[in-house]
C-alpha atoms as a PDB file:
ATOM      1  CA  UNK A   1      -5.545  -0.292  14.302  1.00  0.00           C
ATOM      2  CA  UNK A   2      -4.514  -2.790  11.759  1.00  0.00           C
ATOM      3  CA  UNK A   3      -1.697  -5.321  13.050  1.00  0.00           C
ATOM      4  CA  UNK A   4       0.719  -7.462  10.968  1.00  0.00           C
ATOM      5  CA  UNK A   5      -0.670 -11.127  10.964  1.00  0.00           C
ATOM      6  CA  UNK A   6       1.010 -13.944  12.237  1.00  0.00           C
ATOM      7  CA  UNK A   7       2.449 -16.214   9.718  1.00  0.00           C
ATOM      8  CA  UNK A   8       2.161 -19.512  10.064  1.00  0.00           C
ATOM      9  CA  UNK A   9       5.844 -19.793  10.097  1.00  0.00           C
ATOM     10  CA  UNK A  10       5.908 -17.617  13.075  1.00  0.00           C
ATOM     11  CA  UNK A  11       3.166 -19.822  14.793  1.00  0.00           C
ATOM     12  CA  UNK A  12       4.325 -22.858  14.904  1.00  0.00           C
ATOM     13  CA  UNK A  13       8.150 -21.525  16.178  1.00  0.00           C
ATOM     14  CA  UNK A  14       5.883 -20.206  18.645  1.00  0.00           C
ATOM     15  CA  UNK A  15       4.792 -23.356  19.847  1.00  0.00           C
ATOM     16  CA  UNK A  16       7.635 -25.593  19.191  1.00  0.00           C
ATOM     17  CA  UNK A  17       9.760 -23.202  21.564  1.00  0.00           C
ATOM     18  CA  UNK A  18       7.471 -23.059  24.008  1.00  0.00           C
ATOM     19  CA  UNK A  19       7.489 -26.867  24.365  1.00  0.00           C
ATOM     20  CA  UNK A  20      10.967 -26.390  24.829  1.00  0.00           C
ATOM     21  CA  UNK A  21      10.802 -23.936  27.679  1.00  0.00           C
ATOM     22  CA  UNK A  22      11.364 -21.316  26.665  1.00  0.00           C
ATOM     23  CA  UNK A  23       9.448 -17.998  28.131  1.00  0.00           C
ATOM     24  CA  UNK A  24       6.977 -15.618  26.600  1.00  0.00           C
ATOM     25  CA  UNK A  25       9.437 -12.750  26.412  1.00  0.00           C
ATOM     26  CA  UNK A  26      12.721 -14.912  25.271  1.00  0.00           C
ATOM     27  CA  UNK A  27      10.007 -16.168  22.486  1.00  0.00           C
ATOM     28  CA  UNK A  28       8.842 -12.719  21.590  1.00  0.00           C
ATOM     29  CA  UNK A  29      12.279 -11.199  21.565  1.00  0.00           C
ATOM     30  CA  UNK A  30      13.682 -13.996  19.022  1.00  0.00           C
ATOM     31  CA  UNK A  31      10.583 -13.491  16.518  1.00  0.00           C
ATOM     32  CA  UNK A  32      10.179  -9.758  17.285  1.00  0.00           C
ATOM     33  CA  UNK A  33       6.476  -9.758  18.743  1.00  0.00           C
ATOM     34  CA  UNK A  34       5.239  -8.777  22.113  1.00  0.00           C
ATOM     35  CA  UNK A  35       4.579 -11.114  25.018  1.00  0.00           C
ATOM     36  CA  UNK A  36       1.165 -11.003  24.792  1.00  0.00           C
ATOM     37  CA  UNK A  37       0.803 -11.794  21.079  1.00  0.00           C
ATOM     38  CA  UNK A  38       3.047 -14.996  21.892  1.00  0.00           C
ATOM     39  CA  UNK A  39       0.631 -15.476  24.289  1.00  0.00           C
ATOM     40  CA  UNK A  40      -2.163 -15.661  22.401  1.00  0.00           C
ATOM     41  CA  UNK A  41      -0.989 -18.221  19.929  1.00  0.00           C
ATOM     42  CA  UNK A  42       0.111 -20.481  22.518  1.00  0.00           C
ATOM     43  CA  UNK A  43      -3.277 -20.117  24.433  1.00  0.00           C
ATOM     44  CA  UNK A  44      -5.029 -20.868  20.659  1.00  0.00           C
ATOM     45  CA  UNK A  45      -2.728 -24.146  20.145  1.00  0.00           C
ATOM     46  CA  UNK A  46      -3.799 -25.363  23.648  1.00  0.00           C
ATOM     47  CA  UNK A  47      -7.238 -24.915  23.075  1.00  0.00           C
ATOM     48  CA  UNK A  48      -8.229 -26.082  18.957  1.00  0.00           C
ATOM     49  CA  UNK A  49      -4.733 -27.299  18.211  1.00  0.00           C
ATOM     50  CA  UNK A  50      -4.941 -25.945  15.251  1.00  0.00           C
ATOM     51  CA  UNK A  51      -1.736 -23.964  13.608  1.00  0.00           C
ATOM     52  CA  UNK A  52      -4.454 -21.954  11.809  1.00  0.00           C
ATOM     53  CA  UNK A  53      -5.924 -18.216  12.551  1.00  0.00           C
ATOM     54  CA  UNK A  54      -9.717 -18.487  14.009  1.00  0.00           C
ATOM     55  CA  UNK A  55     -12.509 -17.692  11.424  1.00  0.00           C
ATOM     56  CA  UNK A  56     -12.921 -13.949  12.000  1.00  0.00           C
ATOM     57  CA  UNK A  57     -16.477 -12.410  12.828  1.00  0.00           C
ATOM     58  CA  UNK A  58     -18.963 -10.335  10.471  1.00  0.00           C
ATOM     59  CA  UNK A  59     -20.816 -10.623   7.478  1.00  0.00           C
ATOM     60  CA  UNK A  60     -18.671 -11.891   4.563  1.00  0.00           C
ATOM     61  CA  UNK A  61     -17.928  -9.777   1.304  1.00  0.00           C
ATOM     62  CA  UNK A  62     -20.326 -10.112  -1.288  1.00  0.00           C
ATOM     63  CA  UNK A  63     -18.268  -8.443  -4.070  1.00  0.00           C
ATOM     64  CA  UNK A  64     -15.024  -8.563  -5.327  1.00  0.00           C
ATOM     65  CA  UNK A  65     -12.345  -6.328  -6.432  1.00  0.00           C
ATOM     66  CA  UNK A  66     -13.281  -7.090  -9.937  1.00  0.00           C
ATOM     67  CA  UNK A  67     -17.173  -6.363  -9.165  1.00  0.00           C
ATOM     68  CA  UNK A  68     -16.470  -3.552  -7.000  1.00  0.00           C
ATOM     69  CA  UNK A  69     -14.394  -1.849  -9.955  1.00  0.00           C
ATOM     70  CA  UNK A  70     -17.155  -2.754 -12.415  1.00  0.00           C
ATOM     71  CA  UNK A  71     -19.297  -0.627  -9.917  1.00  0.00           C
ATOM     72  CA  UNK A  72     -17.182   2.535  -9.863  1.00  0.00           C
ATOM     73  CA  UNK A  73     -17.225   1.886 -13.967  1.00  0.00           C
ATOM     74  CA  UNK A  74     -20.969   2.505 -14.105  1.00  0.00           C
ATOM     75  CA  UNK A  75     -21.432   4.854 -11.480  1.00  0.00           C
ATOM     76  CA  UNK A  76     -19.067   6.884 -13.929  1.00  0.00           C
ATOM     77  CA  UNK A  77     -20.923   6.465 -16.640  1.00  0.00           C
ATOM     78  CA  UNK A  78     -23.761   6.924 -15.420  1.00  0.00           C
ATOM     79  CA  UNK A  79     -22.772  10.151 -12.962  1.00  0.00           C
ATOM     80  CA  UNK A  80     -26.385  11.415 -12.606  1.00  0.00           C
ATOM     81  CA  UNK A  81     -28.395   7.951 -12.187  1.00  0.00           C
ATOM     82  CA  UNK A  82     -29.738   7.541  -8.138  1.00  0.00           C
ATOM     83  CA  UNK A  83     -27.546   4.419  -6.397  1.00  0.00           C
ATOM     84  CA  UNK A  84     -30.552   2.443  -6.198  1.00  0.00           C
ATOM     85  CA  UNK A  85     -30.865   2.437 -10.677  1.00  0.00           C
ATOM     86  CA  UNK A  86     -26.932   1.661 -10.446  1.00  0.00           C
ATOM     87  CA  UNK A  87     -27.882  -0.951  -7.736  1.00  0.00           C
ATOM     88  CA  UNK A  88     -29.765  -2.923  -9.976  1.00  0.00           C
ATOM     89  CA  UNK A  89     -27.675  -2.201 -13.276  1.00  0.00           C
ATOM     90  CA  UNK A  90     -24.764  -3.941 -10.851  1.00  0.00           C
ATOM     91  CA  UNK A  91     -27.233  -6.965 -10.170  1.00  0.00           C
ATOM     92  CA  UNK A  92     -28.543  -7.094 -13.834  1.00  0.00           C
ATOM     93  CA  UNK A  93     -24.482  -7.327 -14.742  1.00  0.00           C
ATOM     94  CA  UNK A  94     -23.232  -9.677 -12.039  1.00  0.00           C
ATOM     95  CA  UNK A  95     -26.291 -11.201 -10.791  1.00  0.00           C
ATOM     96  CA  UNK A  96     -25.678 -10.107  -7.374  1.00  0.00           C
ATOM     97  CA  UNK A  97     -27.785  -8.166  -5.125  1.00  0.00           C
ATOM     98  CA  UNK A  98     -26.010  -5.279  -2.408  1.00  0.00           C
ATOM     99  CA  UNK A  99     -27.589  -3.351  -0.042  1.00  0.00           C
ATOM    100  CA  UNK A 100     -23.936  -2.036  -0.022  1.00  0.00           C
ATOM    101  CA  UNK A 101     -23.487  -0.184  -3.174  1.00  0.00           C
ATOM    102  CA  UNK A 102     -22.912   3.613  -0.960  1.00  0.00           C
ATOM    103  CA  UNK A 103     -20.544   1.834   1.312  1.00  0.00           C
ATOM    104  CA  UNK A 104     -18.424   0.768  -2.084  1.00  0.00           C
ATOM    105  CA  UNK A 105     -18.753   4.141  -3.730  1.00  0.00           C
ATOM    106  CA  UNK A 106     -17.482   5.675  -0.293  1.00  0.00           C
ATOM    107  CA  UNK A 107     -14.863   3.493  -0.353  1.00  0.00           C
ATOM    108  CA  UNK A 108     -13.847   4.536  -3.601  1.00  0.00           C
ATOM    109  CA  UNK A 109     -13.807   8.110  -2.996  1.00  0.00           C
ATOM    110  CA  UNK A 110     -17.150   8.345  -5.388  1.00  0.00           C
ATOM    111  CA  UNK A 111     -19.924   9.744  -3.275  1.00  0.00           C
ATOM    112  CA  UNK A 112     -23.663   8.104  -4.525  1.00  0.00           C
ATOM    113  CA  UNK A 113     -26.224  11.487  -4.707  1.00  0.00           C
ATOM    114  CA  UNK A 114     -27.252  12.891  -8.046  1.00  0.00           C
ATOM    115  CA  UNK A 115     -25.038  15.208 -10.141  1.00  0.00           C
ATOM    116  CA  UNK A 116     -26.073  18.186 -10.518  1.00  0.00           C
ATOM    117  CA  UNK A 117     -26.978  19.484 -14.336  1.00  0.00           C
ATOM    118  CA  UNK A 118     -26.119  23.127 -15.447  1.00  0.00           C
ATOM    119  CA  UNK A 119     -28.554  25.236 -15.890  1.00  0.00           C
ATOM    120  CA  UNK A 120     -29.349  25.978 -19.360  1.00  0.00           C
ATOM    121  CA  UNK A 121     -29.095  29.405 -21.160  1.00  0.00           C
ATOM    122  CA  UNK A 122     -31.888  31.562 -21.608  1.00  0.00           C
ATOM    123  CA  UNK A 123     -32.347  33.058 -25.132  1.00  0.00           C
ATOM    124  CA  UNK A 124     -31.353  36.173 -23.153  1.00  0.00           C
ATOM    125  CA  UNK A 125     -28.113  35.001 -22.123  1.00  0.00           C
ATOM    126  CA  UNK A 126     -27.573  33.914 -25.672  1.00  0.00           C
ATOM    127  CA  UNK A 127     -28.027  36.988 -27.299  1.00  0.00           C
ATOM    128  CA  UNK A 128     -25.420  38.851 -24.477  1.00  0.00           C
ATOM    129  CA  UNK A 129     -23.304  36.380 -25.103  1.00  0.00           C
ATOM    130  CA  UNK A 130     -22.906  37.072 -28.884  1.00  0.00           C
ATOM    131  CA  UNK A 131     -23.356  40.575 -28.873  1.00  0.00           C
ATOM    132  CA  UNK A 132     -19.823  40.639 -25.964  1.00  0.00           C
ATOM    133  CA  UNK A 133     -18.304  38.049 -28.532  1.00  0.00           C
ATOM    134  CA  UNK A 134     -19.032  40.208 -31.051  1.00  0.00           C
ATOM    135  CA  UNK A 135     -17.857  43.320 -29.275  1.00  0.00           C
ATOM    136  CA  UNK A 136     -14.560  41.743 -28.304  1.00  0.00           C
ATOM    137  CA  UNK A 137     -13.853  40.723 -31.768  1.00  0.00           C
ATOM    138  CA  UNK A 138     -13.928  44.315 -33.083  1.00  0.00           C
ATOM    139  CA  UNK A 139     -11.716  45.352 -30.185  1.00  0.00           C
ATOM    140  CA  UNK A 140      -9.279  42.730 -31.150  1.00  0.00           C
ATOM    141  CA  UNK A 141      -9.102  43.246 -34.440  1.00  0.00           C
ATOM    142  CA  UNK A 142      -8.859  46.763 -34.585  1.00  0.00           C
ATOM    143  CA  UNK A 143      -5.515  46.416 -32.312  1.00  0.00           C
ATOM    144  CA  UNK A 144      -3.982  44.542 -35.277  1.00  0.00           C
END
């Protein structure tokens, strides 16, 4: 569940009126937020001091937007190339490696196996084809 951040704004209201006395839930009631969140902040400020939101945890982003969308670009051109060819096509464009080029195409809505190619006619199937096309035509024409 994705919350609204705090602004900074918000923050330091947060801590100026609680250095005035005033309680979590009058706090939270003026800036719309729950007692708990006001908590929080408050509990941050007295520990770091700091105004500013704690550096969050996980592996950082290797791509951006702009490489992520140059991604989707050649995995459309490209629609029956593996992930690991696009992989390096990506690096060879941006110089970056990934490890993370499914997890991009699934977040695009692009999923990374192999198209599939039609199967091509027989000579059979060519000749039925022309001889119904042919067959039609007469019908057709002899309505007119």
């Amino acid at each position: 569940r994705n919350r609204t951040s705090v602004t900074l704004e918000d923050r330091i209201k947060t801590v100026t009126m609680s250095q005035q006395g005033k309680s979590f839930a009058a706090i939270g009631r003026e800036l719309n937020r729950s007692k708990s969140c006001i908590k929080r902040i408050i509990d941050h400020y007295n520990e770091t001091n700091p105004y500013k939101d704690r550096p969050r945890p996980g592996r950082p982003r290797i791509s951006t937007a702009k490489d992520d969308g140059n991604l989707v670009r050649l995995v459309k051109k490209n629609r029956t190339e593996p992930s690991h060819v696009i992989a390096n096509q990506w690096k060879l464009s941006n110089g970056k490696t990934a490890s993370l080029v499914r997890k991009i195409l699934l977040a695009n809505k692009l999923e990374w196996k192999v198209a599939v190619k039609k199967p091509r006619l027989s000579t059979k199937h060519i000749k039925d084809r022309k001889k119904f096309c042919k067959m039609v035509n007469k019908e057709t024409s002899s309505f007119q």
